[in-house]
Protein backbone atom coordinates (compact mmCIF):
# COMPACT_ATOMS: atom_id res chain seq x y z
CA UNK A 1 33.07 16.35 0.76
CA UNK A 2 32.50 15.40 4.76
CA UNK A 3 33.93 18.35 6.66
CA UNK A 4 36.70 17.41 9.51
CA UNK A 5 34.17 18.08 11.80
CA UNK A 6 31.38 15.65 10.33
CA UNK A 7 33.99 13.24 10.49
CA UNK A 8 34.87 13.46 14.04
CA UNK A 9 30.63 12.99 14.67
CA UNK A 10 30.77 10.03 12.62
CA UNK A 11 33.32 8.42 14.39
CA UNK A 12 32.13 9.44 18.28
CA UNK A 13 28.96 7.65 16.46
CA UNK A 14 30.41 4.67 15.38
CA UNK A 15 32.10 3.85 18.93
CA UNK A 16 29.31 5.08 21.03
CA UNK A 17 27.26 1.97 18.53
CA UNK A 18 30.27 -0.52 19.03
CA UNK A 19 29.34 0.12 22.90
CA UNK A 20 25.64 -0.57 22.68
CA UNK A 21 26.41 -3.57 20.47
CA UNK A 22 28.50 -4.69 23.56
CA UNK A 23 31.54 -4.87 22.03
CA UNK A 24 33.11 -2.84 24.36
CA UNK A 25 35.62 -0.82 22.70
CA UNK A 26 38.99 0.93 23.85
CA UNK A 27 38.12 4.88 25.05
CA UNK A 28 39.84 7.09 21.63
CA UNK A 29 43.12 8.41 22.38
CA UNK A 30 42.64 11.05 19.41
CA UNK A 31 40.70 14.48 19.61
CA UNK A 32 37.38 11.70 18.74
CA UNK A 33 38.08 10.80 22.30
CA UNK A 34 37.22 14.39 23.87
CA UNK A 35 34.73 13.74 26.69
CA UNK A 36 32.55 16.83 26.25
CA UNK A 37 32.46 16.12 22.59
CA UNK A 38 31.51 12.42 23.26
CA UNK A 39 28.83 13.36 25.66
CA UNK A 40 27.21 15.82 23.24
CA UNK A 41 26.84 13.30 20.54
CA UNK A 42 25.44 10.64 22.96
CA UNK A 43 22.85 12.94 23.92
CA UNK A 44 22.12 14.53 20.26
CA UNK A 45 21.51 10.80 19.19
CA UNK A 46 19.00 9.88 21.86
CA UNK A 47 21.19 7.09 23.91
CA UNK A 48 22.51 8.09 27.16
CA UNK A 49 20.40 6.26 29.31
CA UNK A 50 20.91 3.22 27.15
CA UNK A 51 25.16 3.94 27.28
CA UNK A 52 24.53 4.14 30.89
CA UNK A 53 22.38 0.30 31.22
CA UNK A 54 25.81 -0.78 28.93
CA UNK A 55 28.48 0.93 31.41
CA UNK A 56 26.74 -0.63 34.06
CA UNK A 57 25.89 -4.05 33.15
CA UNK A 58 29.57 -4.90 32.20
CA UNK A 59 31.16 -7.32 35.00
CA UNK A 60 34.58 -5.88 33.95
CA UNK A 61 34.92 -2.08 34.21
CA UNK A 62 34.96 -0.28 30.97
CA UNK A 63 38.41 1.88 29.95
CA UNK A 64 36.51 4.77 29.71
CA UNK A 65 37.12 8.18 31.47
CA UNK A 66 35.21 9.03 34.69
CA UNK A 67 34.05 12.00 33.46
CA UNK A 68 32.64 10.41 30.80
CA UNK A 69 30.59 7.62 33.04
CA UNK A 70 29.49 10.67 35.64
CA UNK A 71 28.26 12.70 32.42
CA UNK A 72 26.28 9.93 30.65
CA UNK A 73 25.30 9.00 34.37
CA UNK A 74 23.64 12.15 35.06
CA UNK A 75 21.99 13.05 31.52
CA UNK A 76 20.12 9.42 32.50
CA UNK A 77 18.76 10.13 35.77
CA UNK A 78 17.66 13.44 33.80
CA UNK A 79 15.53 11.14 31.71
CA UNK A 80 14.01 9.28 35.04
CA UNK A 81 12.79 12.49 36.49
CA UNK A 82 11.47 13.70 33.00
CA UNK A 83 9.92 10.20 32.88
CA UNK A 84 8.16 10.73 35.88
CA UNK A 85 6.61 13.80 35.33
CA UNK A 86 5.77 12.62 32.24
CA UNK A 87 3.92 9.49 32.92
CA UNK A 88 1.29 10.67 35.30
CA UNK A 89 0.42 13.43 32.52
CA UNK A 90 0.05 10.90 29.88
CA UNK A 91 -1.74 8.29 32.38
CA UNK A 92 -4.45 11.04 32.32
CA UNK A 93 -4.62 11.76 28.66
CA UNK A 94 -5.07 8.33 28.35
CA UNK A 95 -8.02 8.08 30.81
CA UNK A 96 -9.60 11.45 29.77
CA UNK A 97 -9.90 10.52 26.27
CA UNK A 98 -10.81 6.70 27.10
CA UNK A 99 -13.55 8.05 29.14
CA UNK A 100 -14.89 10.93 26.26
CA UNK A 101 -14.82 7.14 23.90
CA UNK A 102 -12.21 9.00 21.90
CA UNK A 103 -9.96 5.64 20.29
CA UNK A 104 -6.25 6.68 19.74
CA UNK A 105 -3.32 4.58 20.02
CA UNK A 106 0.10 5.40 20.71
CA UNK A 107 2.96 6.02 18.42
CA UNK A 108 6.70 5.70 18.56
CA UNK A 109 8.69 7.20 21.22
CA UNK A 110 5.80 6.93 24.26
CA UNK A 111 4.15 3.35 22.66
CA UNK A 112 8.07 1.86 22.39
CA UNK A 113 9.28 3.47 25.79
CA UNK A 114 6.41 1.43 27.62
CA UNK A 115 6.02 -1.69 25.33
CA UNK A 116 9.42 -2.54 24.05
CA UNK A 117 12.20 -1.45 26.48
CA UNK A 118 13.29 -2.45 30.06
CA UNK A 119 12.27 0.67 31.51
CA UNK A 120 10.52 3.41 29.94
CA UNK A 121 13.12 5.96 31.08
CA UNK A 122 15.65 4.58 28.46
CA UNK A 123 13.46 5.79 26.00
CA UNK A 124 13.88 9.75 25.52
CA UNK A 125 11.53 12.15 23.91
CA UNK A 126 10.35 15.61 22.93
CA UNK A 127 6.80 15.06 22.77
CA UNK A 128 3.75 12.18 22.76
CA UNK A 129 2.58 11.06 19.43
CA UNK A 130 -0.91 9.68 19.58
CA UNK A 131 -2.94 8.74 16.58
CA UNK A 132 -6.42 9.17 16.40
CA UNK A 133 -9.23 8.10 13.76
CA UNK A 134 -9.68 11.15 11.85
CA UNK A 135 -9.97 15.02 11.55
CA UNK A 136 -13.19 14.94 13.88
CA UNK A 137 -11.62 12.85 16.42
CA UNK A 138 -9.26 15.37 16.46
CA UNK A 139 -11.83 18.24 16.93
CA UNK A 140 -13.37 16.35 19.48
CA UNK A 141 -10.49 15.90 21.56
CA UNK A 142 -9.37 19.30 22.17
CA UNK A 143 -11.88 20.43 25.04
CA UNK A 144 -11.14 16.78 26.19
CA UNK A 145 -7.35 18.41 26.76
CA UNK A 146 -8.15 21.53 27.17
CA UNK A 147 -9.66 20.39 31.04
CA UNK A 148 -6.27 18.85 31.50
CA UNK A 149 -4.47 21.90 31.08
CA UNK A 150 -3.22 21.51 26.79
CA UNK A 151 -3.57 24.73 23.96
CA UNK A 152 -4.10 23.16 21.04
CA UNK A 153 -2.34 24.76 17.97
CA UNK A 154 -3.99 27.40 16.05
CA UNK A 155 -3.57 25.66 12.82
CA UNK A 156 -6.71 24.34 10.78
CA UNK A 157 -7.56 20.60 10.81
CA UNK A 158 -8.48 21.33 6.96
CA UNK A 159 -4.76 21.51 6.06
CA UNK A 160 -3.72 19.22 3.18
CA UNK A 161 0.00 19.92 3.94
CA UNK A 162 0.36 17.95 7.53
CA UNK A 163 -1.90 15.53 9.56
CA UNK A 164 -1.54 16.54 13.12
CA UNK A 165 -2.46 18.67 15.88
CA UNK A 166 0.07 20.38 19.09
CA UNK A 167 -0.88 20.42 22.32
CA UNK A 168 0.98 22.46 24.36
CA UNK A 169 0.80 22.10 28.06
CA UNK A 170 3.48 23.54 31.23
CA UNK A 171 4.82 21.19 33.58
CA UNK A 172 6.57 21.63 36.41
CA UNK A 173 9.56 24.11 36.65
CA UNK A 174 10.29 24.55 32.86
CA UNK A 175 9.25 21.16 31.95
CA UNK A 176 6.88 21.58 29.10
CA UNK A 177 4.40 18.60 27.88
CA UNK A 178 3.86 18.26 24.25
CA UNK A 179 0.84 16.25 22.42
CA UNK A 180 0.70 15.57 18.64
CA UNK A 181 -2.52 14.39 17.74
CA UNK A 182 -2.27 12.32 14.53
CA UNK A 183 -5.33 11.99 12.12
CA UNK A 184 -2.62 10.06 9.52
CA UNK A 185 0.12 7.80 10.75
CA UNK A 186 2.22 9.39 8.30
CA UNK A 187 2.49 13.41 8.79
CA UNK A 188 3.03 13.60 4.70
CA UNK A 189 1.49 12.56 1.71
CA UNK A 190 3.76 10.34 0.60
CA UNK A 191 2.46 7.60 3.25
CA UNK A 192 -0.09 8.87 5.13
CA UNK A 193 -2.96 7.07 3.83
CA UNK A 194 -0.89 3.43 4.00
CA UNK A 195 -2.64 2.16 6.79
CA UNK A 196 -5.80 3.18 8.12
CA UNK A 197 -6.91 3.44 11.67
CA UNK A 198 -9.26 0.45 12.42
CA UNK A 199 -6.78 -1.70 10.56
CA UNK A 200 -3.82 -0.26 12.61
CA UNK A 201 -6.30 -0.68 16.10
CA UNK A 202 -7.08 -4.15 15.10
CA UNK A 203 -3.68 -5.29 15.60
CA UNK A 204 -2.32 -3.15 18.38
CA UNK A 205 -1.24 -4.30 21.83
CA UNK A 206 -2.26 -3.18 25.49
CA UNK A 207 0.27 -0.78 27.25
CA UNK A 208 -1.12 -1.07 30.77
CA UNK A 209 1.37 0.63 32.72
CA UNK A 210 -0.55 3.43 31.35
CA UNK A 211 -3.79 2.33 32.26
CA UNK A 212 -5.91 -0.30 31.02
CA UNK A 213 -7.16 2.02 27.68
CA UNK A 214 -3.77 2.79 26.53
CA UNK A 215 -2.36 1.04 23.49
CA UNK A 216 -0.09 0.82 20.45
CA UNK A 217 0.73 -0.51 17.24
CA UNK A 218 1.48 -3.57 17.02
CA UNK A 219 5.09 -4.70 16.48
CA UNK A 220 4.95 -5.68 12.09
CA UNK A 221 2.95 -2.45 12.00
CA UNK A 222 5.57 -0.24 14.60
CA UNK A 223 8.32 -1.29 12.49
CA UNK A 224 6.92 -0.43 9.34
CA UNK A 225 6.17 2.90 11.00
CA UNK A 226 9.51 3.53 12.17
CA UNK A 227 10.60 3.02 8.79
CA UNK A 228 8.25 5.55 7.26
CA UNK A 229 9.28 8.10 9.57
CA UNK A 230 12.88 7.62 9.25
CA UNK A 231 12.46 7.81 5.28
CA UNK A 232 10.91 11.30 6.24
CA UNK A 233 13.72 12.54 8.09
CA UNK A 234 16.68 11.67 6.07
CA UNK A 235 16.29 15.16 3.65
CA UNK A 236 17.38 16.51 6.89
CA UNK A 237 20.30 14.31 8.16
CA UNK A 238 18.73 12.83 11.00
CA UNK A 239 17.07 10.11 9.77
CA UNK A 240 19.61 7.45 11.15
CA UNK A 241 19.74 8.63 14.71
CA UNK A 242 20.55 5.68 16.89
CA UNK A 243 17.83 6.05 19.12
CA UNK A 244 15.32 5.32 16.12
CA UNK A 245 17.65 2.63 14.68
CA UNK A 246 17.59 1.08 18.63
CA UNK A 247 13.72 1.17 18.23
CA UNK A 248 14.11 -1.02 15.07
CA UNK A 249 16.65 -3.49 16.51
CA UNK A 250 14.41 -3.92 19.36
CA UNK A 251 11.34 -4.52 17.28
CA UNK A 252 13.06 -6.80 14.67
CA UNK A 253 14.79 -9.02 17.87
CA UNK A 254 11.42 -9.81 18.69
CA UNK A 255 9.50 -10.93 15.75
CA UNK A 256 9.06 -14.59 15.07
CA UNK A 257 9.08 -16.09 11.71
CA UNK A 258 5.53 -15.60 10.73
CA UNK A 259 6.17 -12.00 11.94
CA UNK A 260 8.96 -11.34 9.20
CA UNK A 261 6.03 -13.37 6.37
CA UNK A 262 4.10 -10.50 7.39
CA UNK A 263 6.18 -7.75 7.49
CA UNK A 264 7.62 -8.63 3.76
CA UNK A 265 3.82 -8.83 2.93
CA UNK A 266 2.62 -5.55 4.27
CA UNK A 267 5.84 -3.50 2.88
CA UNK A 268 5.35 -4.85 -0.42
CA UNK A 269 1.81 -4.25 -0.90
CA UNK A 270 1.76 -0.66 0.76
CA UNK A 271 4.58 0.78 -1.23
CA UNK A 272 7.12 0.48 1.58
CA UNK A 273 9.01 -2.35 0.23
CA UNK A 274 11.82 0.30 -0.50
CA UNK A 275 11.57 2.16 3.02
CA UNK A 276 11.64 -1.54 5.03
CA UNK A 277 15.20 -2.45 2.86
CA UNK A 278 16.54 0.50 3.55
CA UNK A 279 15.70 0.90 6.89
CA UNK A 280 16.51 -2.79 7.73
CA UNK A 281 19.78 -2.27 6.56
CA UNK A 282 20.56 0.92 8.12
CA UNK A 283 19.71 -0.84 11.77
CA UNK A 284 21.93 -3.82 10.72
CA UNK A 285 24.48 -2.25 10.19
CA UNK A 286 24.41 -0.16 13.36
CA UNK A 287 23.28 -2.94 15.77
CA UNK A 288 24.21 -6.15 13.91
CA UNK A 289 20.61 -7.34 14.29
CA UNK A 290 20.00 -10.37 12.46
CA UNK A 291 17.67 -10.85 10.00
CA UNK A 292 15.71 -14.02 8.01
CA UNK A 293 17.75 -15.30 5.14
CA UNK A 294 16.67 -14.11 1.64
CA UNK A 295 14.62 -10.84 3.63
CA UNK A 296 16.40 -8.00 2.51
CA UNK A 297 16.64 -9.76 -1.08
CA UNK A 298 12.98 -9.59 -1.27
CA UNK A 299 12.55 -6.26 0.22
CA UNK A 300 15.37 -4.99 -2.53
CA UNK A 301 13.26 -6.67 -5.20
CA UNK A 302 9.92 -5.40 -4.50
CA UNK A 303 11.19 -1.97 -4.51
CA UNK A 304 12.23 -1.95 -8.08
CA UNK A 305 8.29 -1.87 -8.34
CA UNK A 306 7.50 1.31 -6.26
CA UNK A 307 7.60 4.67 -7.62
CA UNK A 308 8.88 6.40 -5.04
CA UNK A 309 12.89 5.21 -5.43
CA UNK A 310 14.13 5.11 -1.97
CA UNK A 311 18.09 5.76 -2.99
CA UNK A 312 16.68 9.26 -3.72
CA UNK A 313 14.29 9.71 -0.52
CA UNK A 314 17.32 11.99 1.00
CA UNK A 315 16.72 14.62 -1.11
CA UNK A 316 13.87 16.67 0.35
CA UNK A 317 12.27 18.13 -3.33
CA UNK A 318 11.88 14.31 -4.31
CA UNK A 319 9.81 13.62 -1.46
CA UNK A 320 8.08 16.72 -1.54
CA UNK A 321 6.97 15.46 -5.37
CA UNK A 322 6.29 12.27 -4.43
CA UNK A 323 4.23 13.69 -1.64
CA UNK A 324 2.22 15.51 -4.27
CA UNK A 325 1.63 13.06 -6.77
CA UNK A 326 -0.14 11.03 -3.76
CA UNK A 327 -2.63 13.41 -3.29
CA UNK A 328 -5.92 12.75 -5.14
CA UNK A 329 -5.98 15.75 -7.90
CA UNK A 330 -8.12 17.82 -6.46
CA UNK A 331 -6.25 18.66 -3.64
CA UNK A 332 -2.69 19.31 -5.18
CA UNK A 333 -3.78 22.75 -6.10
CA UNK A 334 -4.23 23.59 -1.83
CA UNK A 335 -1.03 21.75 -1.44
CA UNK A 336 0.59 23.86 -3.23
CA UNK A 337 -0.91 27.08 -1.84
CA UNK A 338 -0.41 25.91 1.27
CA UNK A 339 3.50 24.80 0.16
CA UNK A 340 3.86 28.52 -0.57
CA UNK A 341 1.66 30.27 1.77
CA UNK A 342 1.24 28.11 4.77
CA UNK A 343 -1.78 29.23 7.45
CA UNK A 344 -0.84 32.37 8.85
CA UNK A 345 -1.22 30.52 12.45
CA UNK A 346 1.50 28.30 10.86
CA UNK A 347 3.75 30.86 10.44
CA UNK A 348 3.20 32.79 13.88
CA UNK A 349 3.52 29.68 15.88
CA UNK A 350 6.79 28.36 13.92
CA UNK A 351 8.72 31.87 13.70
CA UNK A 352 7.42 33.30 16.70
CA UNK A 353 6.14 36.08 14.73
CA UNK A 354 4.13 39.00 16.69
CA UNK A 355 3.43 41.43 13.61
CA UNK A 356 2.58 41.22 9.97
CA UNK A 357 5.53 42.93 8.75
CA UNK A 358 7.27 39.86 10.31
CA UNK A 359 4.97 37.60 9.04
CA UNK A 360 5.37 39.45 5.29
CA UNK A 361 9.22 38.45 5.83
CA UNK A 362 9.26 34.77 6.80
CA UNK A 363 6.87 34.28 3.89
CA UNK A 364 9.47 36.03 1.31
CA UNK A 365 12.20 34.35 3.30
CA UNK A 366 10.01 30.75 2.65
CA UNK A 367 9.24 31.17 -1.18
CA UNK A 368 13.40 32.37 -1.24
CA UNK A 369 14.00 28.71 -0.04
CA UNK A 370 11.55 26.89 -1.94
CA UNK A 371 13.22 28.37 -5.01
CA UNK A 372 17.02 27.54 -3.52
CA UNK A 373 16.03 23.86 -3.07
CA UNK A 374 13.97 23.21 -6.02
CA UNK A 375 17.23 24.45 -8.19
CA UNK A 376 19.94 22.63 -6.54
CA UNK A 377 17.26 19.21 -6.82
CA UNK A 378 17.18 19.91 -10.24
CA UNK A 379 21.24 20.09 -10.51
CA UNK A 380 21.85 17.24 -8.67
């Protein structure tokens, strides 16, 4: 049962996507209207600077409060000065690792922000994704960063339970720069082995306000990505944040009919024929994005042939089985040792933990979990 205050969120949600869809809507006269409260939930889902291009762009001024404009106003000139700290840093990633002949591309936030919108500002994000060929690539790149200032993670490369790297690197004031180095463009089993990097390279597009070696995936192949990672976020309630369904919209509004051929194509024979209808739908629905006749229809129909049943992918201990039954046999034993007993590093770095009886705890505390969620998967 959705709690009074989930259903306040929801509706802040709903308007704040009636105003990006440019319909324009009356300001709420109810408590949905409170401009704190509105401002929070612009910001949780990633689209201030976007709800500031809207405000602005309108010929007519909007009936909303002034406090409201100044506030979403301000959070997006945040974003420009975050931007440009941030662009010079990743200008020199780019170059350093061009120049050690280390290929990555870019993934979502930083590829979309400078291939797919207006300005790369409206694009917010915690960290850089990049995606590199494999575990060694990965190796290789660290003294690469290391000269330009990143830690890299203590955490092993050998893990079977994820399939990337942090970088952690301090900016100015308490602006701090974040790198995670991909060796899968899926940080889970369940699709981290659908594409692989030279296939993924192959069809990727310059990004040359970064510098002439920077690039990312191509759009059939961003999409599809967006849609894997929003399947991997919905155990946790986030996986229909505007900002990612905004990504979609964009990407979908600029495919061309032989675009959407390949894009049914690619879903259906990589298992993601479920995740793309889904997904799809999700960013219709928010953004009124049009789609191809008969698309969805096919989407819907190839996923009655997947195993991994995509009405289910919000409950977390179905995609943690589905994420072991993709693992070749021999590694599910490690996955599950490292399920229960991640790398100590692990642990440290994600509890801040600074002695073993702490570490003792948050590894009792994990197992306690494990158990809570595997029972109430099996009740519901």
């Amino acid at each position: 049962m959705q709690t009074e205050a989930a259903a306040t969120y929801d509706l802040r949600r709903e308007w704040i996507a009636a105003a990006l869809r440019g319909e324009c809507p009356g300001w709420p006269v109810s408590a949905v209207g409170d401009v704190e409260g509105m401002l929070d939930v612009a910001e949780d889902e990633g689209v201030c600077a976007l709800l500031d291009e809207t405000l602005r762009a309108r010929a007519a001024p909007w009936t909303v409060p002034i406090a409201f404009s100044d506030g979403i106003a301000a959070i997006a000139h945040r974003q420009v000065v975050i931007e440009l700290l941030r662009r010079g840093d990743l200008a020199r990633v780019v170059q350093a690792l061009a120049a050690a002949d280390i290929p990555m591309l870019l993934l979502k936030g930083a590829a979309l922000a400078y291939g797919a919108y207006p300005a790369p500002c409206m694009r917010p994000r915690g960290d850089t994704d990049l995606l590199l060929r494999d575990t060694a690539a990965v190796e290789r790149c660290k003294p690469v960063l290391a000269e330009l200032g990143y830690a890299a993670s203590n955490v092993p490369t050998t893990t079977v339970m994820a399939y990337e790297l942090v970088f952690r690197r301090s900016g100015q004031g308490d602006h701090v720069h974040w790198i995670d180095a991909h060796w899968a463009l899926a940080n889970n089993a369940l699709h981290a082995r659908c594409f692989d990097f030279d296939e993924l390279a192959a069809e990727s597009v310059a990004l040359p306000m970064l510098g002439e070696a920077a690039r990312g995936l191509g759009d059939v192949h961003a999409l599809l990505h967006a849609c894997m990672h929003r399947v991997s976020n919905l155990p946790f309630a986030i996986g229909d944040r505007l900002v990612w369904l905004y990504d979609m919209d964009l990407l979908l509004r600029r495919l061309r009919p032989p675009d959407f051929d390949r894009l049914r194509e690619l879903a259906t024979q990589r298992g993601l024929a479920g995740a793309c209808w889904d997904g799809l739908r999700a960013t219709a629905a928010a953004f009124a994005t049009p789609l191809p006749d008969g698309l969805l229809a096919a989407l819907e129909q190839a996923a009655r042939n997947e195993r991994f049943d995509i009405r289910k992918a919000s409950r977390r201990w179905y995609q943690e089985w589905h994420s072991l039954r993709a693992l070749p046999s021999a590694k599910r034993g490690a996955w599950i040792r490292e399920k229960l007993f991640p790398h100590p590093a692990y642990m440290r770095e994600l509890h801040a933990i600074d002695n073993r009886w702490k570490l003792a705890w948050s590894y009792a505390r994990r197992l306690g979990h494990g158990l809570a969620m595997t029972l109430r998967g099996k009740l519901r």
